[in-house]
N, C-alpha and C. Protein backbone atom coordinates (compact mmCIF):
# COMPACT_ATOMS: atom_id res chain seq x y z
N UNK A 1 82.49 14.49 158.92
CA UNK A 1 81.88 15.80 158.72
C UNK A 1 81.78 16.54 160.05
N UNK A 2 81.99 17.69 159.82
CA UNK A 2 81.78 18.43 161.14
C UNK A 2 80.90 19.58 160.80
N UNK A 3 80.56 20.13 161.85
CA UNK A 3 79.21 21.81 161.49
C UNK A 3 80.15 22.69 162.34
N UNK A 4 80.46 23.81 162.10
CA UNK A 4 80.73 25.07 162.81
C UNK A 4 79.84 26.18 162.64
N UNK A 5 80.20 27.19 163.06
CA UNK A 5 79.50 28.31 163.59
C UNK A 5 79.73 29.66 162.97
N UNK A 6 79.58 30.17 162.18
CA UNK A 6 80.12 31.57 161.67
C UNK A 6 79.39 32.42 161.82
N UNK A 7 79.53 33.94 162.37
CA UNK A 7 78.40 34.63 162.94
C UNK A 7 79.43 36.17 161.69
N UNK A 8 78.49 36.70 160.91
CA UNK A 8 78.93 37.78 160.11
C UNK A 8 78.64 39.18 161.29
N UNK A 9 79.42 39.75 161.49
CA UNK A 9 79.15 40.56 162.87
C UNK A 9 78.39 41.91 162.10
N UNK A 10 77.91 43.16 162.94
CA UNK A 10 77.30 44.29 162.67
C UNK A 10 77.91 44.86 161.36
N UNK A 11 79.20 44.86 161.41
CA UNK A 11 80.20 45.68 160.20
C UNK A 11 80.14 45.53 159.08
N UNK A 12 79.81 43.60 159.37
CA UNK A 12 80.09 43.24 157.73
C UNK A 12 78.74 43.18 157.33
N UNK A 13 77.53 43.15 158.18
CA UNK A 13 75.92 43.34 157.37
C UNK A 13 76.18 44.72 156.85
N UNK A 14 76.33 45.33 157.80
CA UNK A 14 76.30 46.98 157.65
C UNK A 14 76.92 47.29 156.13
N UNK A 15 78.23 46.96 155.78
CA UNK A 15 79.13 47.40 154.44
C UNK A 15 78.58 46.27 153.24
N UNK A 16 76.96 45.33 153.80
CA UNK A 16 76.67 44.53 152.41
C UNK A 16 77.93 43.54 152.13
N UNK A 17 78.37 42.86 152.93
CA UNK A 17 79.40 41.58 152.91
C UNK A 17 78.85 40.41 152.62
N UNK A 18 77.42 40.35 153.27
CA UNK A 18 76.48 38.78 153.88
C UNK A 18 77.01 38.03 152.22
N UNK A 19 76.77 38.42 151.27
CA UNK A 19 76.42 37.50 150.00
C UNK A 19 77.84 37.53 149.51
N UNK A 20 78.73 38.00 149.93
CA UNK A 20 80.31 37.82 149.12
C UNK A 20 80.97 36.95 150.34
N UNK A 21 80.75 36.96 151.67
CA UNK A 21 81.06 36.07 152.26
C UNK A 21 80.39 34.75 151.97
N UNK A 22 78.84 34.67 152.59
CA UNK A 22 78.42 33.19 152.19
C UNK A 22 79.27 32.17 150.70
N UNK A 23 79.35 33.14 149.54
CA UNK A 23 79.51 32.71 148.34
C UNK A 23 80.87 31.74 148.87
N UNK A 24 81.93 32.78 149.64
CA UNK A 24 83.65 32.05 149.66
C UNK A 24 83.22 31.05 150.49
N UNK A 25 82.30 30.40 151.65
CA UNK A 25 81.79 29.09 151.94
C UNK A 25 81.52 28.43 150.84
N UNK A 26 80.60 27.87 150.74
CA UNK A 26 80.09 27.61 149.19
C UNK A 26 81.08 27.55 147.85
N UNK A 27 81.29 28.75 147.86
CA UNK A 27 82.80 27.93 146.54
C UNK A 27 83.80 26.85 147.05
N UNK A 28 84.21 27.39 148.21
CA UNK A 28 85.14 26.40 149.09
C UNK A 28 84.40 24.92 149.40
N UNK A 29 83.54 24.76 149.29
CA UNK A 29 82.31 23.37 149.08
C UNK A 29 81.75 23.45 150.34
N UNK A 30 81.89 23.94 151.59
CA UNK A 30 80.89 23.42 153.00
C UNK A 30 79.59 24.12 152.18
N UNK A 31 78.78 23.13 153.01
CA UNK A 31 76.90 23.72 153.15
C UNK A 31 76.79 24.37 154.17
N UNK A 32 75.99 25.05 153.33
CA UNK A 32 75.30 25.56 154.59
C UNK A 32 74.04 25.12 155.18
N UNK A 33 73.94 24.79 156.65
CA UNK A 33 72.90 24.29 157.14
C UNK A 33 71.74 24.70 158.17
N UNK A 34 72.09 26.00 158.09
CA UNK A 34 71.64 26.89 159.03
C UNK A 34 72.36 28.79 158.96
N UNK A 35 71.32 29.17 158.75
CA UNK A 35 70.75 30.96 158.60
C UNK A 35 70.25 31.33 159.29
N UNK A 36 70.15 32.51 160.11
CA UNK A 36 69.58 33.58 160.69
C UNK A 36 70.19 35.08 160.74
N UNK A 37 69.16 35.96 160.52
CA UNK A 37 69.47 37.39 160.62
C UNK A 37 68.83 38.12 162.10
N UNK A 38 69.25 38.64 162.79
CA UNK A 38 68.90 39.16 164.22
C UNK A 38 69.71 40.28 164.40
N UNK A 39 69.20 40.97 165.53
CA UNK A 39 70.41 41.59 166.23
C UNK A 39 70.40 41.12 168.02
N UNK A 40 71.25 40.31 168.16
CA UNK A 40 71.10 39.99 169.27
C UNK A 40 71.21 40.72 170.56
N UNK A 41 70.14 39.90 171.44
CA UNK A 41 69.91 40.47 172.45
C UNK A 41 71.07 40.40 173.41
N UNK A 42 71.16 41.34 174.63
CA UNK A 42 72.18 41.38 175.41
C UNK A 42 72.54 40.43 176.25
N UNK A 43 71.45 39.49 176.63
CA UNK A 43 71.77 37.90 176.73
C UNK A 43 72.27 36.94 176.26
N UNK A 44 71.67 37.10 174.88
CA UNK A 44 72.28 35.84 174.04
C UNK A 44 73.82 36.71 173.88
N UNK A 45 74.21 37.75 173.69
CA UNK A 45 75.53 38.76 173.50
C UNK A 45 76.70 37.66 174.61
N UNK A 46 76.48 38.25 175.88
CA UNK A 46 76.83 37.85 177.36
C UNK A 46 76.99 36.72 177.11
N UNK A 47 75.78 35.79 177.04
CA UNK A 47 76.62 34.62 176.79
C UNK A 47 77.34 33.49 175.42
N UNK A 48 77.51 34.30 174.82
CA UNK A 48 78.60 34.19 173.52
C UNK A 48 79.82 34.13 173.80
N UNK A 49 79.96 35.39 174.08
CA UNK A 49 81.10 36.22 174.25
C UNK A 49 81.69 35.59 176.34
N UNK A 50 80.60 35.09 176.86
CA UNK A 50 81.24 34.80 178.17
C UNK A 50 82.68 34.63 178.57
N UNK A 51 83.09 33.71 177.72
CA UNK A 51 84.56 33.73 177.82
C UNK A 51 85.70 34.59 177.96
N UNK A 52 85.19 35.90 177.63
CA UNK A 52 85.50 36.97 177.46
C UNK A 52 85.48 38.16 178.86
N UNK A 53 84.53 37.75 179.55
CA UNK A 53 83.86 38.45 180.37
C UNK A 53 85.10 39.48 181.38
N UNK A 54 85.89 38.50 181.66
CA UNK A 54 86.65 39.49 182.35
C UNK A 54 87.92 40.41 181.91
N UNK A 55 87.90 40.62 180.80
CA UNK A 55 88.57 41.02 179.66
C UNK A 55 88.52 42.60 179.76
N UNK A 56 89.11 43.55 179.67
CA UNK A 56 88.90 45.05 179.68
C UNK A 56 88.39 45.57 178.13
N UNK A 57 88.06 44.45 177.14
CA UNK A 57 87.43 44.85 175.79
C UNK A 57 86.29 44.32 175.49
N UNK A 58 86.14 43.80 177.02
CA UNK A 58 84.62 43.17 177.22
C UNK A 58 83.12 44.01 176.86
N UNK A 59 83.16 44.91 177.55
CA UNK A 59 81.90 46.13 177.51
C UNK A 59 81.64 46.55 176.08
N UNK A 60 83.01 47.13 175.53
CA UNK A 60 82.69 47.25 173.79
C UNK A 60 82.08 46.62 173.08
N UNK A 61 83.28 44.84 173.15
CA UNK A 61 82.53 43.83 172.28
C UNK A 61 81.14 43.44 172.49
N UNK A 62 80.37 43.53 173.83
CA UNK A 62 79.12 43.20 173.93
C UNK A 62 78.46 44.64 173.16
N UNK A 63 78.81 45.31 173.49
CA UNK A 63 78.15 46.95 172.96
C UNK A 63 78.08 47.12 170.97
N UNK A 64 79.06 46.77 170.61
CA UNK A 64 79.33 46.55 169.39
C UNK A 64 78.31 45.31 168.86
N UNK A 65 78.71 44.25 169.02
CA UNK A 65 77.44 43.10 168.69
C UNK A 65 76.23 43.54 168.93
N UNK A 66 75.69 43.49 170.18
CA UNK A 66 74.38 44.10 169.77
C UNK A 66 73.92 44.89 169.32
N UNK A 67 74.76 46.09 168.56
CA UNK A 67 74.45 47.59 168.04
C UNK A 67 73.72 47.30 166.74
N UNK A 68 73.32 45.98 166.08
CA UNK A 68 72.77 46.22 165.01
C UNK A 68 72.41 44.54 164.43
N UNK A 69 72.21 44.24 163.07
CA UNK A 69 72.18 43.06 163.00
C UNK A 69 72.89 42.21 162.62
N UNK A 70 73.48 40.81 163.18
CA UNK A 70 74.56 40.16 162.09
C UNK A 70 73.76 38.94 161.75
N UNK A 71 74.64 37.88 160.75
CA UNK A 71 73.99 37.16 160.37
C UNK A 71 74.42 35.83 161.11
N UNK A 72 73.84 35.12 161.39
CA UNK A 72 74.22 33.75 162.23
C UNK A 72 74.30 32.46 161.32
N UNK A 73 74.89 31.44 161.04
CA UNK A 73 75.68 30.27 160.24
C UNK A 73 76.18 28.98 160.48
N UNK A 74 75.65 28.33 159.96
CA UNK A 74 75.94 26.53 160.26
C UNK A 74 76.24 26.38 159.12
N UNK A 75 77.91 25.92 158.99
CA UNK A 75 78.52 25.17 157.97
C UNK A 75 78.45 23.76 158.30
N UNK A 76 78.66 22.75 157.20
CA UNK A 76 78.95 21.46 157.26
C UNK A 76 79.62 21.16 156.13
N UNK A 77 80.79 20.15 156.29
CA UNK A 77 81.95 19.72 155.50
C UNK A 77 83.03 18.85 156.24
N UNK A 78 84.17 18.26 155.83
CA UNK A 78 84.75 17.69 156.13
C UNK A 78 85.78 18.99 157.07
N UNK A 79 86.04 18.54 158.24
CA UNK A 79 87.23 19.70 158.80
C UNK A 79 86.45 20.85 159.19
N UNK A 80 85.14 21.04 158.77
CA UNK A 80 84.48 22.43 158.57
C UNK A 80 85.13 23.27 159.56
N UNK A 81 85.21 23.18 160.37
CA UNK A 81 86.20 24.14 161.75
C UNK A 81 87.18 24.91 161.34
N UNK A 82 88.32 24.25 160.97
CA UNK A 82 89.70 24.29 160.43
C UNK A 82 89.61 24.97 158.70
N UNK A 83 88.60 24.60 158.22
CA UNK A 83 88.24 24.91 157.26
C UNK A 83 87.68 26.69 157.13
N UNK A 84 86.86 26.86 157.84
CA UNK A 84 85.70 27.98 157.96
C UNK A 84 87.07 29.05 158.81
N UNK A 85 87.84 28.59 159.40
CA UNK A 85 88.74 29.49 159.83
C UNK A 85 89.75 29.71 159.29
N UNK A 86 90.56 28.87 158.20
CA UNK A 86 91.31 29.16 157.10
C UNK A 86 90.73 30.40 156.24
N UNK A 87 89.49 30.30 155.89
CA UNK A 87 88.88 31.01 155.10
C UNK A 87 88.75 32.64 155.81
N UNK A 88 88.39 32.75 156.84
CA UNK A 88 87.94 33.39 157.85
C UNK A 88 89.46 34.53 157.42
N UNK A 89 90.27 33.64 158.14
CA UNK A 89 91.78 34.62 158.20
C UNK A 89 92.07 34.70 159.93
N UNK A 90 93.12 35.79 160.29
CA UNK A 90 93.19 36.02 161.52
C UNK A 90 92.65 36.93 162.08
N UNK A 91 92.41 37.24 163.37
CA UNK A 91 92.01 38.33 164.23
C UNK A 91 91.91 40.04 163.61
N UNK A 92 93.14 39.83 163.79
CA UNK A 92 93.47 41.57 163.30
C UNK A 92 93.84 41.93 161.68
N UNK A 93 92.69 42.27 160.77
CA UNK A 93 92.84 42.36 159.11
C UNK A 93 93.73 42.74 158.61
N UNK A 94 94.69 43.78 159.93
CA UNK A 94 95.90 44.47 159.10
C UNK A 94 97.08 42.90 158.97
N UNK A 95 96.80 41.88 159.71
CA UNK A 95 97.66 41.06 159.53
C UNK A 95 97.73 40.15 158.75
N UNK A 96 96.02 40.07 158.59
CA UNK A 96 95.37 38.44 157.64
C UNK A 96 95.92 38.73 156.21
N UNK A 97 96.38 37.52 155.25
CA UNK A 97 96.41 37.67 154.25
C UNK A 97 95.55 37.91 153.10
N UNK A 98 96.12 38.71 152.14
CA UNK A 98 94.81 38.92 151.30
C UNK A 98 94.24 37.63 150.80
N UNK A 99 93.01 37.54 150.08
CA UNK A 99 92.29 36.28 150.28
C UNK A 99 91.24 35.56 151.01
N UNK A 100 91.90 35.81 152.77
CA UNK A 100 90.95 35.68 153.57
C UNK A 100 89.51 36.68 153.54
N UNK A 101 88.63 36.48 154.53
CA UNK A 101 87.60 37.85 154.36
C UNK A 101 88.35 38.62 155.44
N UNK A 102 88.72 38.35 156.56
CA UNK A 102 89.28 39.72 157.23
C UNK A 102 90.27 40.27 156.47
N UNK A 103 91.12 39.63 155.91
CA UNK A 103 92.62 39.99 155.09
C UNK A 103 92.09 41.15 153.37
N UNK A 104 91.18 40.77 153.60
CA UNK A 104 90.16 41.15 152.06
C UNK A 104 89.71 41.88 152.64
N UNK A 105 89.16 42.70 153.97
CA UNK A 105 87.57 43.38 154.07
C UNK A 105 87.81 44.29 155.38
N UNK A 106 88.82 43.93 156.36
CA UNK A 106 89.05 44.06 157.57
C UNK A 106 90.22 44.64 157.85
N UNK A 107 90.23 46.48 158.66
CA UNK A 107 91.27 46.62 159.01
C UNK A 107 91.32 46.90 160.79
N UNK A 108 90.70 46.50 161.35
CA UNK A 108 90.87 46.34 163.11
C UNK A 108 90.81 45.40 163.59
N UNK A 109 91.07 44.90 164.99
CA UNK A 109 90.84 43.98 165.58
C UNK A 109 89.28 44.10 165.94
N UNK A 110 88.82 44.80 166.30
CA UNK A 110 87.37 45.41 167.12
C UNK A 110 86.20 45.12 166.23
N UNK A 111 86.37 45.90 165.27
CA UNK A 111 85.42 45.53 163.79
C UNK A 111 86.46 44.58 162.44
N UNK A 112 86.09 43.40 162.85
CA UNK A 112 87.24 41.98 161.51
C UNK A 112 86.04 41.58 161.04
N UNK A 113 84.72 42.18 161.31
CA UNK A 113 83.65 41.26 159.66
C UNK A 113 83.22 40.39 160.67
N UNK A 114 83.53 39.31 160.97
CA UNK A 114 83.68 37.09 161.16
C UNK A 114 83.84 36.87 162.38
N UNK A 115 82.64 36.02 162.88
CA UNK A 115 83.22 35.40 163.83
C UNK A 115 83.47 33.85 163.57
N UNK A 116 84.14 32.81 163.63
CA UNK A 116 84.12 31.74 163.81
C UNK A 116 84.55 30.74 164.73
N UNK A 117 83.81 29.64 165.02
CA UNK A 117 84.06 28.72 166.30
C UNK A 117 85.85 28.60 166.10
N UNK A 118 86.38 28.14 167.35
CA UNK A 118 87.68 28.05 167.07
C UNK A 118 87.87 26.73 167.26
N UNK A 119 86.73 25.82 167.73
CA UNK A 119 86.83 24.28 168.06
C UNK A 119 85.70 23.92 168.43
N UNK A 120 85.96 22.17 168.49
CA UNK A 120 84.75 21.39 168.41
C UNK A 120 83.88 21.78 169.50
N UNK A 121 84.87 21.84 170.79
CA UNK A 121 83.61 22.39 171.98
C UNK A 121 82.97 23.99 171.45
N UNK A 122 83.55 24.78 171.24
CA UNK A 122 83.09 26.26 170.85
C UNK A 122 81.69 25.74 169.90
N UNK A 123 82.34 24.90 168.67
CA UNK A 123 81.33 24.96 167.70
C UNK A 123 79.94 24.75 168.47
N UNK A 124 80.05 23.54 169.30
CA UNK A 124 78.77 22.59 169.48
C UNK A 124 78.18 23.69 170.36
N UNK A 125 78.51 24.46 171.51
CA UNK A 125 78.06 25.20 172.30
C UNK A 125 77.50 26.96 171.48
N UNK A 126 78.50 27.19 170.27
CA UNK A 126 77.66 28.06 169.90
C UNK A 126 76.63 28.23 168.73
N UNK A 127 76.32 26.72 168.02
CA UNK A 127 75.32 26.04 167.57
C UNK A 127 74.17 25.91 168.29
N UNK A 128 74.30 25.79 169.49
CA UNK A 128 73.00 25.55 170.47
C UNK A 128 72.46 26.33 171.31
N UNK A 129 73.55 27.51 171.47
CA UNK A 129 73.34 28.90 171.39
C UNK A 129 72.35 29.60 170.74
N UNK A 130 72.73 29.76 169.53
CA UNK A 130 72.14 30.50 167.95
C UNK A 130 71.60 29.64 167.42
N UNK A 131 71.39 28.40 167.71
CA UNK A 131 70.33 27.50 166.58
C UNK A 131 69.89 26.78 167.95
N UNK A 132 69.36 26.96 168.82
CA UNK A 132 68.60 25.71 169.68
C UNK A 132 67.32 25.10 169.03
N UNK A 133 66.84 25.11 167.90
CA UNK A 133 66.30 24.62 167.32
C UNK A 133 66.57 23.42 166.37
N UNK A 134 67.89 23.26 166.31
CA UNK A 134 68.61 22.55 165.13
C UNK A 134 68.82 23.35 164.14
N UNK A 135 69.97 22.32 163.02
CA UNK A 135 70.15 22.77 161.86
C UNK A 135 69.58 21.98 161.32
N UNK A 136 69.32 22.36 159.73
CA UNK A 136 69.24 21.41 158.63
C UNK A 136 69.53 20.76 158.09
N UNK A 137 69.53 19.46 158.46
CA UNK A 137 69.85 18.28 157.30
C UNK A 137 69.57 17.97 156.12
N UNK A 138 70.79 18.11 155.32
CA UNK A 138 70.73 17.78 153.71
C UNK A 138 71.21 17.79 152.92
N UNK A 139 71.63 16.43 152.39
CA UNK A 139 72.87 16.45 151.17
C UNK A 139 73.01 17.19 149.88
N UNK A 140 73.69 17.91 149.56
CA UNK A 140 73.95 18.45 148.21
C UNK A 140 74.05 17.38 147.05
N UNK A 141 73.17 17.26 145.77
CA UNK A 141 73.84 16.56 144.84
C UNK A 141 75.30 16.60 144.85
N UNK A 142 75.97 17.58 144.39
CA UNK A 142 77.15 17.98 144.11
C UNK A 142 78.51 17.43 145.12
N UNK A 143 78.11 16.99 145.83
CA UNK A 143 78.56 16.38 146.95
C UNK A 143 79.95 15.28 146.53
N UNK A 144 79.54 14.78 145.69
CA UNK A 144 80.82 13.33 145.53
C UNK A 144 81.31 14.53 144.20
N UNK A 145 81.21 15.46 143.85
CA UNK A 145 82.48 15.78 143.02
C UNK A 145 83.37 17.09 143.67
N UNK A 146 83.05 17.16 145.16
CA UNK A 146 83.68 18.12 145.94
C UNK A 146 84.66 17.08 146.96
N UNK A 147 83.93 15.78 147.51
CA UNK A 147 84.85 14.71 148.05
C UNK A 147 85.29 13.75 147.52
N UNK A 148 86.27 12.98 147.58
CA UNK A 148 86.76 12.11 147.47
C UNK A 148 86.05 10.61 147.85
């Protein structure tokens, strides 16, 4: 099992996405193990996005994230990573296939809805980021007729 990170950005609270996204987790079987609604501060922004920092689309993307509220997300499932980013789609919506939520919901690179970890280090670091409290532990009944 693995936990990743999905952060629903300003656009997609803003256009009422939160509950048609969560659902395509959830049908797809990960739990969810962790929720929050915020608009983050320009700290926690900065260092999210750090990786980014010296980037010339740097100033926006921090400017954009904090402009409002998104929703913050701990999946758990087998693959959940690989998983939560299949679902996710790619970068830029005009490219993602329909299906995905950017490919479904998203036509820029700037405003795509989704953020998701892209790996195990990303996940764990932006879990402890946005949840330094922990997530929640807890099995779904439903559990052995989603795995093998």
């Amino acid at each position: 099992m693995q936990t990743t990170f999905v952060m629903v950005k300003p656009d997609g609270v803003q256009r009422g996405l939160v509950g048609d996204i969560i659902k395509r987790f959830e049908n797809k079987g990960l739990r969810l193990v962790g929720l929050r609604q915020l608009t983050p501060s320009l700290e926690l922004a900065e260092k999210h996005y750090a990786v980014h920092s010296e980037r010339p689309f740097y100033p926006g993307l921090i400017q954009f994230i904090t402009s409002g509220p998104v929703v913050a997300m701990a999946w758990t499932g087998v693959e959940a990573i690989s998983v939560a980013r299949n679902i996710i789609g790619p970068t830029n919506g005009r490219e993602a296939a329909p299906g995905t939520i950017r490919g479904d919901f998203a036509m820029d690179i700037g405003h795509n809805i989704i953020h998701g970890s892209d790996g195990e280090d990303t996940a764990e670091f932006e879990l402890g980021l946005w949840f330094p409290e922990g997530v929640v532990e807890w099995i779904r009944d439903a559990e052995s007729q989603i795995y093998e």
